[in-house]
Protein backbone atom coordinates (compact mmCIF):
# COMPACT_ATOMS: atom_id res chain seq x y z
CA UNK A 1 -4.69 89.98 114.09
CA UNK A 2 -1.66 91.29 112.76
CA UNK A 3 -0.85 94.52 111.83
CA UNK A 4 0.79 95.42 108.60
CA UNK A 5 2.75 98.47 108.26
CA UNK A 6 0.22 101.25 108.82
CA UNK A 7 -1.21 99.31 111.78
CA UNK A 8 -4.23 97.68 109.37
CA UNK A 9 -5.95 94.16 110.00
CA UNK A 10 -4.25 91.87 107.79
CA UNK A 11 -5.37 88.15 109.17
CA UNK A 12 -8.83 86.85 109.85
CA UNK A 13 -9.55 86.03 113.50
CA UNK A 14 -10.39 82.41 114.16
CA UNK A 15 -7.22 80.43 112.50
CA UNK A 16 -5.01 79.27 115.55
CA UNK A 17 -1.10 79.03 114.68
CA UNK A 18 1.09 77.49 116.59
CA UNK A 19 4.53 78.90 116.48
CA UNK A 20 7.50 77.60 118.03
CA UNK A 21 10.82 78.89 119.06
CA UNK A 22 13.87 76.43 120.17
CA UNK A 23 17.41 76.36 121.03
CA UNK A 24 20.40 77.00 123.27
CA UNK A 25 20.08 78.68 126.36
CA UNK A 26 21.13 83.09 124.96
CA UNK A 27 20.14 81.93 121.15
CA UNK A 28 17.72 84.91 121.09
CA UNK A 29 14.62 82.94 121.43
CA UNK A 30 12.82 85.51 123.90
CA UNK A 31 13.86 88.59 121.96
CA UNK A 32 12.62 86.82 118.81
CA UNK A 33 9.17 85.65 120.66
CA UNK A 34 8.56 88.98 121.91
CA UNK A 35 9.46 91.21 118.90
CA UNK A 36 6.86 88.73 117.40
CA UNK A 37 3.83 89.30 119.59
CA UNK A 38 4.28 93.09 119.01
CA UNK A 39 3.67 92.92 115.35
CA UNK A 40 -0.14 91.57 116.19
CA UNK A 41 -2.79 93.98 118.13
CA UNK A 42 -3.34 93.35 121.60
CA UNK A 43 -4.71 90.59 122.66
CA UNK A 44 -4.02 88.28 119.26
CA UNK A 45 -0.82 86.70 120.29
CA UNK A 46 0.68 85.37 123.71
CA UNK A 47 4.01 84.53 124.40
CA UNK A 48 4.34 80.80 126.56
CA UNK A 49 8.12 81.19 127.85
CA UNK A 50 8.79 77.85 128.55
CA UNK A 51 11.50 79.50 131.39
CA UNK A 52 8.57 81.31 133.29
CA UNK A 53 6.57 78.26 133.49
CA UNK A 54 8.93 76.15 134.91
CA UNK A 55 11.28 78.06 136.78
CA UNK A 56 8.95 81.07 137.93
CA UNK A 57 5.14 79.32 138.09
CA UNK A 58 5.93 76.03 139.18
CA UNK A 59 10.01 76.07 140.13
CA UNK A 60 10.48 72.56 139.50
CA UNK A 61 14.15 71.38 137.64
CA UNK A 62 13.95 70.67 133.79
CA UNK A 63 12.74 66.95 133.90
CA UNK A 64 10.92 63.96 131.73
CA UNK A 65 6.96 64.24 133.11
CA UNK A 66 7.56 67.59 134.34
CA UNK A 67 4.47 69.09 135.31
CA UNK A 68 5.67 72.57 133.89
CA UNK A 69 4.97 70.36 130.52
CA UNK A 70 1.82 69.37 131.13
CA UNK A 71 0.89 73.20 131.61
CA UNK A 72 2.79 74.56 128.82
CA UNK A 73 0.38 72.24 126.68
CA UNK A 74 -2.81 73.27 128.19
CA UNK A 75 -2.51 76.87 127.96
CA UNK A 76 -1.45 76.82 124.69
CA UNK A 77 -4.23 74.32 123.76
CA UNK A 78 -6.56 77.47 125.63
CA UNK A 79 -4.95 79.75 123.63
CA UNK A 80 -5.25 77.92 120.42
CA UNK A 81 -9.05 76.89 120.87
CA UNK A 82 -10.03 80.85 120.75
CA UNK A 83 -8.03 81.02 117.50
CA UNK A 84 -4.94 83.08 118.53
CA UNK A 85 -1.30 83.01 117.66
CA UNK A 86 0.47 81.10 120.29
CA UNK A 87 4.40 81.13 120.63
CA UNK A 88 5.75 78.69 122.87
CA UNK A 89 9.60 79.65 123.25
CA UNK A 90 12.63 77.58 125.44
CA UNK A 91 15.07 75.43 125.47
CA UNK A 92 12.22 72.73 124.49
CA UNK A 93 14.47 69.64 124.61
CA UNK A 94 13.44 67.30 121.93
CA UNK A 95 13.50 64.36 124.21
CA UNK A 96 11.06 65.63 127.39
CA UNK A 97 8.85 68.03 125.31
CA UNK A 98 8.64 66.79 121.98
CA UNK A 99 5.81 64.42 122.73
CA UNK A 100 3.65 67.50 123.89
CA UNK A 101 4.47 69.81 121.07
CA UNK A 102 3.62 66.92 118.45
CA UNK A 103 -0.01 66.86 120.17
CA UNK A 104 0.14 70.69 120.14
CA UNK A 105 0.66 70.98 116.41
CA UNK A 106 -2.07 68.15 115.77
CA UNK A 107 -4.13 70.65 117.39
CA UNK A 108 -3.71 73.46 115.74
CA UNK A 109 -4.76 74.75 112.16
CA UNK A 110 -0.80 75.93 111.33
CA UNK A 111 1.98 74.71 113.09
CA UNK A 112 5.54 76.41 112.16
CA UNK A 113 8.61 75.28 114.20
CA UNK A 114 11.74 77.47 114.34
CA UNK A 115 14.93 76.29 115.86
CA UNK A 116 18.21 78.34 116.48
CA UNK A 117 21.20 76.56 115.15
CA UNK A 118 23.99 78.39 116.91
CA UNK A 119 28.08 77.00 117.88
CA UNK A 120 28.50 77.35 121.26
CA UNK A 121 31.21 79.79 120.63
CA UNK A 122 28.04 81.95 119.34
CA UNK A 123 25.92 81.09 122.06
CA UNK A 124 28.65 82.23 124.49
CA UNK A 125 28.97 85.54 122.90
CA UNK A 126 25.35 86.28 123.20
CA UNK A 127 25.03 85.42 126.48
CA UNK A 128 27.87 87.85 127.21
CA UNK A 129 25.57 90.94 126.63
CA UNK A 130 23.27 89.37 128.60
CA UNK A 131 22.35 90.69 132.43
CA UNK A 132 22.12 86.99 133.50
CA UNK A 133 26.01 87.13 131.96
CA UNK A 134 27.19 88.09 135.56
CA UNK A 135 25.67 84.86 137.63
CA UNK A 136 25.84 82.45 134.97
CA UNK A 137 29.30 81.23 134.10
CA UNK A 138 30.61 79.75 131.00
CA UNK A 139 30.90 76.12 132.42
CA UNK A 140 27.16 76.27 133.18
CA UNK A 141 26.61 77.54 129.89
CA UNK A 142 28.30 74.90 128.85
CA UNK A 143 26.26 72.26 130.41
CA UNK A 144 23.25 73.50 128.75
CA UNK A 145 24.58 73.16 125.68
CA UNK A 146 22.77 70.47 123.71
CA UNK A 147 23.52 71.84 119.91
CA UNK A 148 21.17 71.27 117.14
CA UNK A 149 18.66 68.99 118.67
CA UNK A 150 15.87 68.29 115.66
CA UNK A 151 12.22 67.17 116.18
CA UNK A 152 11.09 63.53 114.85
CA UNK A 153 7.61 64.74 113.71
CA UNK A 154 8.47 68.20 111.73
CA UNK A 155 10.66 69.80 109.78
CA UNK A 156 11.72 73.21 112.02
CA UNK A 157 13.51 76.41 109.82
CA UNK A 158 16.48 76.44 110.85
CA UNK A 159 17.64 79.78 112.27
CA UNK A 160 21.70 80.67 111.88
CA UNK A 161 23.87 82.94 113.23
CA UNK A 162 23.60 85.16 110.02
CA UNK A 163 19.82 85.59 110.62
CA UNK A 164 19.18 89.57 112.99
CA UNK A 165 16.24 89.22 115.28
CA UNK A 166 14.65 91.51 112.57
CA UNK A 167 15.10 88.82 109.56
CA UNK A 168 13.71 86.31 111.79
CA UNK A 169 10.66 88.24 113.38
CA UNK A 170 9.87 89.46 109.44
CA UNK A 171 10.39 85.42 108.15
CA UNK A 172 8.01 83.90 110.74
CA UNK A 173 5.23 86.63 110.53
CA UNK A 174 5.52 85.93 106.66
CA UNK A 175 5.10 82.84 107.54
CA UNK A 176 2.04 83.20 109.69
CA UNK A 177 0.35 85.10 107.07
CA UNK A 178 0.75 82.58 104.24
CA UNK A 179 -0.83 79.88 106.98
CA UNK A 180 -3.17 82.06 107.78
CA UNK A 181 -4.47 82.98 104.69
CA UNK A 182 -4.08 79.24 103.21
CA UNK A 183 -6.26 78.30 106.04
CA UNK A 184 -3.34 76.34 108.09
CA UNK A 185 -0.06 74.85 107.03
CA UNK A 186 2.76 72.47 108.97
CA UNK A 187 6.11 73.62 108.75
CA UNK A 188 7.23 70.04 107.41
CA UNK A 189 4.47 71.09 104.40
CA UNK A 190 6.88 73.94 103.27
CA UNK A 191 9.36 73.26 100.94
């Protein structure tokens, strides 16, 4: 559930959502996914990094059929089947995982997609107060670098370099709400 200002109930348990988070490697995705879950009591939200799965839990490199993908989808399709908030954040290349995150949005009451649309200039100068800024250079930065990579299925917000990590956090638990309460909603629904 998530908590409103003085810590009160404001959501009905039972209505999954389906949040998520894409873009350039140092867009803020993490920061945003996490300053997310913390506005919900424990236990109502988890946080699917798409970077721990496949780099920490299986260590495999970022390929088409990955099995990181297959497990992404099934504990998120856990998650969402005892009705929480589920925020699957990464890179989330439209080509390799966009298959899976079309099924995971079929299967869940609300589906919102949010996608950082940052230059690479910007990208860089995130990264740069980053620890990971010290053993990850600019040119491999650089190969990362796909730019604004849309989904076929859905229509994601797009998230600019104007946008803090507060306006964004407040935005998509507004958003959650309004699902939540309207008993599920797709992002391409929203006008």
């Amino acid at each position: 559930m998530l908590r409103g200002s003085t810590g009160s109930s404001v959501l009905a348990r039972g209505v999954s959502t389906l949040v998520v988070i894409r873009g350039n490697s140092a867009s803020g995705k993490s920061t945003v996914a996490a300053a997310t879950q913390r506005r919900f009591a424990r236990g109502r939200c988890v946080v699917i990094p798409q970077d721990v799965v496949r780099r920490q839990m299986v260590r495999e490199a970022d390929r088409s059929g990955g099995f990181n993908i297959e497990l992404i989808e099934h504990i998120a399709a856990l998650c969402l089947s005892r009705g929480l908030v589920v925020i699957v954040e990464g890179i989330l290349d439209a080509r390799r995982y966009g298959a899976m995150l079309e099924r995971l949005a079929a299967a869940a009451r609300a589906a919102l997609f949010y996608s950082f649309d940052l230059t690479f200039e910007e990208t860089l100068l995130r990264h740069a107060g980053r620890p990971q800024s010290a053993t990850i250079p600019e040119s491999q930065m650089a190969l990362w670098f796909h730019g604004w990579q849309p989904l076929s299925f859905v229509g994601e917000t797009r998230i600019e370099s104007n946008w803090t990590v507060e306006d964004t956090v407040d935005r998509i638990c507004r958003d959650i709400r309004a699902a939540r309460r309207s008993g599920g909603v797709r992002s391409s629904e929203r006008a």
